[in-house]
N, C-alpha and C. Protein backbone atom coordinates (compact mmCIF):
# COMPACT_ATOMS: atom_id res chain seq x y z
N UNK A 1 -3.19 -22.93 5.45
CA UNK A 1 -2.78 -23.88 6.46
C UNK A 1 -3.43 -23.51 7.78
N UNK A 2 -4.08 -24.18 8.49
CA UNK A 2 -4.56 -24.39 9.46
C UNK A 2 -3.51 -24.32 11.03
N UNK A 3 -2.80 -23.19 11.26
CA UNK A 3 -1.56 -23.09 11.88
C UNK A 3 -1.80 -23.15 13.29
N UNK A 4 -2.79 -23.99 13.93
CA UNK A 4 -3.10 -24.60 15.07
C UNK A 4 -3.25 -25.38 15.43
N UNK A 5 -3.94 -26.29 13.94
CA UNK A 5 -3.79 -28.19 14.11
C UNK A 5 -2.48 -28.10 13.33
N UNK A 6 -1.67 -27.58 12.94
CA UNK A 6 -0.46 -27.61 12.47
C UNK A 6 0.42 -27.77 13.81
N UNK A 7 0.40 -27.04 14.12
CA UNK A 7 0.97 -26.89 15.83
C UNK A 7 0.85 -28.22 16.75
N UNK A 8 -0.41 -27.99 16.93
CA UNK A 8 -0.86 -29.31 17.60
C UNK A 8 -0.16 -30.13 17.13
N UNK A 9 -0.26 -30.75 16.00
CA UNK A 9 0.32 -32.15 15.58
C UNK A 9 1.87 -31.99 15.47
N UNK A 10 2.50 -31.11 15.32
CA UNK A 10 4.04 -31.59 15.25
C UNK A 10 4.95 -31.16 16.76
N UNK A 11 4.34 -30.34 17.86
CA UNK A 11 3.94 -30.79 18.88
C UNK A 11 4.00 -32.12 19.64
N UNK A 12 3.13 -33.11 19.14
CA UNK A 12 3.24 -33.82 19.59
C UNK A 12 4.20 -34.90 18.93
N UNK A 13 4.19 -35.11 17.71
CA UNK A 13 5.37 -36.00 17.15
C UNK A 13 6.83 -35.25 17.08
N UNK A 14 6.75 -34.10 17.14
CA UNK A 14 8.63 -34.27 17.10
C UNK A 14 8.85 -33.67 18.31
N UNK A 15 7.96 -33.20 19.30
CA UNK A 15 8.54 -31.99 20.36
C UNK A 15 8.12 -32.40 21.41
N UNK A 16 8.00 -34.21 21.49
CA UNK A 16 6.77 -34.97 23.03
C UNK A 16 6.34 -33.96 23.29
N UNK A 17 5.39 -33.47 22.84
CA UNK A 17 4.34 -32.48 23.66
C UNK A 17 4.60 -31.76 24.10
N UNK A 18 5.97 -30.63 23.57
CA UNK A 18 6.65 -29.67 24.65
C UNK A 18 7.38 -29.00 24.03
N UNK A 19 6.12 -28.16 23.38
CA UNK A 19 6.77 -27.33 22.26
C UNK A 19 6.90 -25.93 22.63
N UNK A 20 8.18 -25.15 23.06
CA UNK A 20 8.36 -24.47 23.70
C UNK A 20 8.31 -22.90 23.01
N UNK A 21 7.86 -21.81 24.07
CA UNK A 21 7.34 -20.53 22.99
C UNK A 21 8.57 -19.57 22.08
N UNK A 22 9.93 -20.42 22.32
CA UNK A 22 10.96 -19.96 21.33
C UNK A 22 10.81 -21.02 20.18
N UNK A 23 10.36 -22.26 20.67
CA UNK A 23 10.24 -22.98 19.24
C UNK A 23 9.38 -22.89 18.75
N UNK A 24 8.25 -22.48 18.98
CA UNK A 24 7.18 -21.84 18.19
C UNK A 24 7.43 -20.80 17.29
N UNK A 25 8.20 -19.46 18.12
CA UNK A 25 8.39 -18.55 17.59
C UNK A 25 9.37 -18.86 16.51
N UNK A 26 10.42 -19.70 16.23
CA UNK A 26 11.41 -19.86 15.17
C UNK A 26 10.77 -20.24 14.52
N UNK A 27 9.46 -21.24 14.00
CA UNK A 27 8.84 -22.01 13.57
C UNK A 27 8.21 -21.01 12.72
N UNK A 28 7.41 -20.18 13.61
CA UNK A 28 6.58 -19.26 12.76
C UNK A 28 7.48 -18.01 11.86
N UNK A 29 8.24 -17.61 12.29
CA UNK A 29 9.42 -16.98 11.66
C UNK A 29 9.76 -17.59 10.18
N UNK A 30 10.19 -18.61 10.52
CA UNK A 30 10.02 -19.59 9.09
C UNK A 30 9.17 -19.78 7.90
N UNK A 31 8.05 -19.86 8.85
CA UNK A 31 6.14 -19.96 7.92
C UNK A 31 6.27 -18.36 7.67
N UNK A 32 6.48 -17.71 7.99
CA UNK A 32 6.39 -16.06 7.75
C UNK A 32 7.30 -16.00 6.49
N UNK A 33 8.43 -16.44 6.73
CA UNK A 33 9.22 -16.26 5.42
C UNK A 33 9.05 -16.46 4.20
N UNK A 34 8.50 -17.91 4.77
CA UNK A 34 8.13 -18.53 3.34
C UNK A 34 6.97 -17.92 2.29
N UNK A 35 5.93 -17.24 3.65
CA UNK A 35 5.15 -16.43 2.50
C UNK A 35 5.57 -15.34 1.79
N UNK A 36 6.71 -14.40 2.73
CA UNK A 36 6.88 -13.83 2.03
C UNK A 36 7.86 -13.86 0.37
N UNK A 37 8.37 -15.24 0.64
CA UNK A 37 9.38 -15.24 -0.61
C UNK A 37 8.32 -16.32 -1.32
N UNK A 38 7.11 -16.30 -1.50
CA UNK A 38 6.14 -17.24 -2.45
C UNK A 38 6.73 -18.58 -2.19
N UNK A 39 7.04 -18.82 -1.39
CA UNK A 39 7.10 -20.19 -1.41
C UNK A 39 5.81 -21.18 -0.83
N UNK A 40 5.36 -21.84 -1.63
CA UNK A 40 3.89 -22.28 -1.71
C UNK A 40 3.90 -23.84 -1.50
N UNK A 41 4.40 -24.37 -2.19
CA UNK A 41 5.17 -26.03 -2.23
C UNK A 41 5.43 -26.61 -0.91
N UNK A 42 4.29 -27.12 -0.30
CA UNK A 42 4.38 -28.07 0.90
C UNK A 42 5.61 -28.59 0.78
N UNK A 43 6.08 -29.27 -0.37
CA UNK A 43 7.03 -30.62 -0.08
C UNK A 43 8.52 -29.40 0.22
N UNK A 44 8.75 -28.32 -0.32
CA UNK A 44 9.62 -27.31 0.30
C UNK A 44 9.50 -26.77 1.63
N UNK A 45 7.96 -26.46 2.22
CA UNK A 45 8.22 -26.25 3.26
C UNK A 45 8.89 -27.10 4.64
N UNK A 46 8.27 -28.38 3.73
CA UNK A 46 8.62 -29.67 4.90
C UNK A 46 10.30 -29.78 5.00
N UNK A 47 10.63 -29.74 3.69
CA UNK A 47 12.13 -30.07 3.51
C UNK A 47 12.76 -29.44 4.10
N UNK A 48 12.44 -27.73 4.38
CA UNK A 48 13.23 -26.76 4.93
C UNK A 48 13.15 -26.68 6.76
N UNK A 49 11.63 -27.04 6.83
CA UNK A 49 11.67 -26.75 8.34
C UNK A 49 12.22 -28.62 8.70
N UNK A 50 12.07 -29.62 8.30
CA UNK A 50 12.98 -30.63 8.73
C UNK A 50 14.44 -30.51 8.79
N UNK A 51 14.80 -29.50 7.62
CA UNK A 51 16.37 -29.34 7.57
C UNK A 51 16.80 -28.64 9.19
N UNK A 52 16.03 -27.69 9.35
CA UNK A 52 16.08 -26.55 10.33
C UNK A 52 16.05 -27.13 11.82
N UNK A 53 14.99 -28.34 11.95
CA UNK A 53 15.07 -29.26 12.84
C UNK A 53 15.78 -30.03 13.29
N UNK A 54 16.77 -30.33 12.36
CA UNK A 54 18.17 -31.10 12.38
C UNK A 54 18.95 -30.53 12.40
N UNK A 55 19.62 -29.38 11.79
CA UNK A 55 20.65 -28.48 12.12
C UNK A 55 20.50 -27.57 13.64
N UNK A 56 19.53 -27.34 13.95
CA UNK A 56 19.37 -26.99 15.20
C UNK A 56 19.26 -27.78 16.77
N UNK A 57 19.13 -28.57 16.52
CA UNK A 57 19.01 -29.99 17.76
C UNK A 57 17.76 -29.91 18.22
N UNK A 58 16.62 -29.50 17.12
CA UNK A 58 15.52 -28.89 17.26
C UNK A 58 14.74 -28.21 18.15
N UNK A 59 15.58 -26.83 18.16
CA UNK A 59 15.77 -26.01 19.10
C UNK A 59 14.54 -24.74 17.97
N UNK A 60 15.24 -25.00 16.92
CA UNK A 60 14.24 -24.51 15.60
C UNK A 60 14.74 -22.51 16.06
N UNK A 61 15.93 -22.53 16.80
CA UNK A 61 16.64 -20.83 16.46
C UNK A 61 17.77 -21.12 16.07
N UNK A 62 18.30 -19.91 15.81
CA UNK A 62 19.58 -19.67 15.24
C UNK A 62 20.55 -20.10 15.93
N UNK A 63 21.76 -20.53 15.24
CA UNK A 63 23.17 -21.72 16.45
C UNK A 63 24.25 -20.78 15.42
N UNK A 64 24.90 -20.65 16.28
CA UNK A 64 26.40 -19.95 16.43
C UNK A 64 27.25 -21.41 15.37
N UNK A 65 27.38 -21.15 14.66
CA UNK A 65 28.18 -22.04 13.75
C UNK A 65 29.93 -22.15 14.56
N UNK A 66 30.12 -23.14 14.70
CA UNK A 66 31.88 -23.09 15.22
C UNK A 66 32.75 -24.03 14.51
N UNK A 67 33.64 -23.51 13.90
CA UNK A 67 34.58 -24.34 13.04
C UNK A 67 35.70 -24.95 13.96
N UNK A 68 36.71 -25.47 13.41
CA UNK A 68 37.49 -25.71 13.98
C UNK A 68 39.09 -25.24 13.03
């Protein structure tokens, strides 16, 4: 993967152009993981970092879970 036009482009569609160097860093944290647990399967990576994007308010770090 090309992890600069990768950048670039989601950057600009999910982050208006303002993709900030903690959301980078969660991002790549992620892509790091995934190599290390073989996960190879685009359509998994997408699924997971979209999940991650939505559970986070795409903040793309870790959120303090609060129940009630």
């Amino acid at each position: 993967m090309d992890k600069s036009m990768f950048f670039e482009s989601i950057s600009g569609s999910l982050f208006n152009g303002r993709l900030s160097p903690a959301q980078r860093r969660g991002i790549e944290h992620k892509l790091s993981a995934f190599d290390r647990h073989g996960i190879v399967d685009d359509r998994w990576r997408a699924y997971m970092l979209a999940t991650s994007y939505h559970e986070t308010a795409a903040t793309m770090m870790p959120v303090e879970e609060r129940g009630t």
